[in-house]
Protein backbone atom coordinates (compact mmCIF):
# COMPACT_ATOMS: atom_id res chain seq x y z
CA UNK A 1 102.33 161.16 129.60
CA UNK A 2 106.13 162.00 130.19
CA UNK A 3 109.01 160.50 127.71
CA UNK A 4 109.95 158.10 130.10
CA UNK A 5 107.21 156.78 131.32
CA UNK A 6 106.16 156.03 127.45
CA UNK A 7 109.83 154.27 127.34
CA UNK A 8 108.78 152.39 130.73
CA UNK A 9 105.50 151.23 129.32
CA UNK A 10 106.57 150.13 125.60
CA UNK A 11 109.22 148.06 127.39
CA UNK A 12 106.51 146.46 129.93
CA UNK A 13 104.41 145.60 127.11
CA UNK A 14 106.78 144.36 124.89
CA UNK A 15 107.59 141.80 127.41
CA UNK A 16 104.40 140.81 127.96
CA UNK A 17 104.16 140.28 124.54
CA UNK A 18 107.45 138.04 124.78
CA UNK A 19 105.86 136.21 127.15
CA UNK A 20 102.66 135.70 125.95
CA UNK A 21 104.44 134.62 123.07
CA UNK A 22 106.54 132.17 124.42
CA UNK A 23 103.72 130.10 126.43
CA UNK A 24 102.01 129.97 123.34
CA UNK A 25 104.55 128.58 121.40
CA UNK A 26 105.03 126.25 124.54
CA UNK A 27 101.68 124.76 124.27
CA UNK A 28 101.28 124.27 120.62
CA UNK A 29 104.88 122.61 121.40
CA UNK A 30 102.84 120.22 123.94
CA UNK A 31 99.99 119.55 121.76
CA UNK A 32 101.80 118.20 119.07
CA UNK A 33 101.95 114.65 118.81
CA UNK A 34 105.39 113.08 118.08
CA UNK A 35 103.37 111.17 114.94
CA UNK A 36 104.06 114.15 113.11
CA UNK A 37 107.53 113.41 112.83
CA UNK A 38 106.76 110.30 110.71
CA UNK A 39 106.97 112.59 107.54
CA UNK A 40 110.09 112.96 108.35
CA UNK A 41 110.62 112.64 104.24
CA UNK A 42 108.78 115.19 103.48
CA UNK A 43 110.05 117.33 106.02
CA UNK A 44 113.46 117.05 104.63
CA UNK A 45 112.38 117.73 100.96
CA UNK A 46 110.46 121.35 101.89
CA UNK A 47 113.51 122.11 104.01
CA UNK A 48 115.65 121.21 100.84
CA UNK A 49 113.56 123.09 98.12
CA UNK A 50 112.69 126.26 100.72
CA UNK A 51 116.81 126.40 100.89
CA UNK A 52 117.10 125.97 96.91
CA UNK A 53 114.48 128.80 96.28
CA UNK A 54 116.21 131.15 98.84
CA UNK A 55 119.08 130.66 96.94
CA UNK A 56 117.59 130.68 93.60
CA UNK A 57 116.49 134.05 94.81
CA UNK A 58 118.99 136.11 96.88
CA UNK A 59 122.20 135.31 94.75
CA UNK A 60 120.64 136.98 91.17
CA UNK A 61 118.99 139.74 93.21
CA UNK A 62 122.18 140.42 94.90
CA UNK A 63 124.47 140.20 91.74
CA UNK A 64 122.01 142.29 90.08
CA UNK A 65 122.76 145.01 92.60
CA UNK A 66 126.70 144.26 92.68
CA UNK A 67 126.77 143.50 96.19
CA UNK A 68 130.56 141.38 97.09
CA UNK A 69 129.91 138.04 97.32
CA UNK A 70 130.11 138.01 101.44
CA UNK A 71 127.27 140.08 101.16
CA UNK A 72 125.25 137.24 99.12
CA UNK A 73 125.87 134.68 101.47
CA UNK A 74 125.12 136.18 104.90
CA UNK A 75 121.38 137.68 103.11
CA UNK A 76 121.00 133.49 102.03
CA UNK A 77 121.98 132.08 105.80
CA UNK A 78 120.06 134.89 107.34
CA UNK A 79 116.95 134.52 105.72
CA UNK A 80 116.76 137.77 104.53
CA UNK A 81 115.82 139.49 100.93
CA UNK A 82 117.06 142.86 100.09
């Protein structure tokens, strides 16, 4: 098989995987009820202590390494750990 038709065919399938992906996450969207959304409480205290932990997390790590404090904040928004 040639270079480009590998290229060709890794970016067919990858976009077949986008799209598989997609109408998944579509119909699991569909199924869920809207009752779900009465824990709205709770829902609001994971999102507060997952934020708390990332940041309980990526700021020593990232001092620890003596990356400038820009640095520290865009790994905590992003979601990302060094």
């Amino acid at each position: 098989m040639s270079p480009t038709t590998r290229v060709t065919m890794l970016d067919f399938w990858s976009i077949i995987v986008f799209l598989v992906n997609s109408v998944i996450f579509i119909l699991i969207g569909v199924n869920t009820h809207i009752t779900i959304f009465s824990a709205w409480k709770e829902i609001l205290v994971a999102i507060m202590a997952v934020t708390v932990a990332r940041a309980a997390v990526v700021h020593p790590v990232m001092t620890y390494y003596s990356s400038p404090n820009l640095w520290k904040h865009v790994v905590f928004w992003g979601g990302l750990s060094c």
